[in-house]
C-alpha atoms as a PDB file:
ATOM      1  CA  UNK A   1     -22.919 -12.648 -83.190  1.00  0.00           C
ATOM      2  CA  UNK A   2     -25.378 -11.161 -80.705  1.00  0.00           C
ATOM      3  CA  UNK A   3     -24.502  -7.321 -79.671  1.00  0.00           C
ATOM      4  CA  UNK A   4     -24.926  -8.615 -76.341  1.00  0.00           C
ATOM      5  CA  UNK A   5     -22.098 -11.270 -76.955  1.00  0.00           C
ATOM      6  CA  UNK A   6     -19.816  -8.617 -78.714  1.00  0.00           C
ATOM      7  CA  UNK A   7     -20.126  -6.576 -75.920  1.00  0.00           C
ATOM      8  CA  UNK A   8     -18.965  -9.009 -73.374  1.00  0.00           C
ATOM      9  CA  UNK A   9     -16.198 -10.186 -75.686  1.00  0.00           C
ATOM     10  CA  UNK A  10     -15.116  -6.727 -76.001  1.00  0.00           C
ATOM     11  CA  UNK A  11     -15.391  -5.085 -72.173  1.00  0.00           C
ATOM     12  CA  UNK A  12     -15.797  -8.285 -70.046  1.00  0.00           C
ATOM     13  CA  UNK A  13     -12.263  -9.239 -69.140  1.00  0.00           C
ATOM     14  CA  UNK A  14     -12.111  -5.437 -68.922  1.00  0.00           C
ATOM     15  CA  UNK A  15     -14.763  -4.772 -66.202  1.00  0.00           C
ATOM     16  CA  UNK A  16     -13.750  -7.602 -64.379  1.00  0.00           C
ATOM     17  CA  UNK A  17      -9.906  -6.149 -64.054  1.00  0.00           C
ATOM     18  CA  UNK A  18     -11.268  -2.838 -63.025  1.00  0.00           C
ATOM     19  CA  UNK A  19     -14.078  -4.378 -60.578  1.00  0.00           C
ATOM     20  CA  UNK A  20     -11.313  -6.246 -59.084  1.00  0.00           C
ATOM     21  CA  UNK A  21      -8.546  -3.275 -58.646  1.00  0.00           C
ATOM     22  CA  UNK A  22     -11.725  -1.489 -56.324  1.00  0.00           C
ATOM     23  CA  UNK A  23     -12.679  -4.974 -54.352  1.00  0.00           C
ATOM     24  CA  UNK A  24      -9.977  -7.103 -54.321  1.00  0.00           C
ATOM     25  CA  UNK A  25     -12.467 -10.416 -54.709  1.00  0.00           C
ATOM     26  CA  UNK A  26     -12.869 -12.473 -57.545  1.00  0.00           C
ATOM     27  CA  UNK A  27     -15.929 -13.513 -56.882  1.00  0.00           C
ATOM     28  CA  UNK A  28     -17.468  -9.799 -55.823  1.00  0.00           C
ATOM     29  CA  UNK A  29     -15.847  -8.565 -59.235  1.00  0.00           C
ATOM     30  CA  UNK A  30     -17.755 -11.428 -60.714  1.00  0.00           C
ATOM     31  CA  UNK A  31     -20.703 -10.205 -58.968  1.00  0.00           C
ATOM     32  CA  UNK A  32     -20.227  -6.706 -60.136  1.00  0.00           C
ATOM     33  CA  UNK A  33     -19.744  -7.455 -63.852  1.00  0.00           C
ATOM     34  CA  UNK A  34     -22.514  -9.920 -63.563  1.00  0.00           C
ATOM     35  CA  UNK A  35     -25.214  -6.616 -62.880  1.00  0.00           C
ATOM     36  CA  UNK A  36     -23.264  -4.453 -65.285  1.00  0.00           C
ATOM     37  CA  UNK A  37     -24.236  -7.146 -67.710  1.00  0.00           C
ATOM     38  CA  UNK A  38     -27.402  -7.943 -66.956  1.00  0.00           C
ATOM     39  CA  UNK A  39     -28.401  -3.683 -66.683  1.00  0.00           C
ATOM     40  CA  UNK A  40     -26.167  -3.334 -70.186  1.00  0.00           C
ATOM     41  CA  UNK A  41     -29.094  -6.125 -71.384  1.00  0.00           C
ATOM     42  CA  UNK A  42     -32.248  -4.519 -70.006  1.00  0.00           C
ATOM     43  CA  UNK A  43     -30.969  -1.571 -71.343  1.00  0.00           C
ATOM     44  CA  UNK A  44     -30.300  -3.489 -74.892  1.00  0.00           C
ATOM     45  CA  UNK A  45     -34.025  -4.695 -74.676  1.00  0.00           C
ATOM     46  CA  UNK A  46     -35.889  -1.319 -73.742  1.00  0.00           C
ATOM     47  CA  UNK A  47     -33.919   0.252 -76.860  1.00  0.00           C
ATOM     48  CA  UNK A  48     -34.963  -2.461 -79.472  1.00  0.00           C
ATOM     49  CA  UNK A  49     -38.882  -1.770 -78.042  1.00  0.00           C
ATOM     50  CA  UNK A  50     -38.111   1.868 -78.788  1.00  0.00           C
ATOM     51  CA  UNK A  51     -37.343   0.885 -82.186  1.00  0.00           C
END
């Protein structure tokens, strides 16, 4: 399993319960996870060039 994956199986449901509590939307707390995600995986990438 990707690291990526592992982190979204770990902290998804997670972020998207706390997103909610602040904004009350589904879909915004969607939204909000979505760019945690996709930051967590730019991140991800610009460590693995690193290495």
């Amino acid at each position: 399993m990707s690291q990526l994956k592992q982190f979204i199986r770990e902290h998804g449901e997670k972020l998207l319960r706390l997103a909610f509590t602040y904004v009350k939307s589904k879909e915004v707390a969607e939204d909000i996870v979505q760019d945690i995600l996709l930051k967590e995986l730019s991140s991800f990438r610009e460590r693995r060039k690193i290495l």
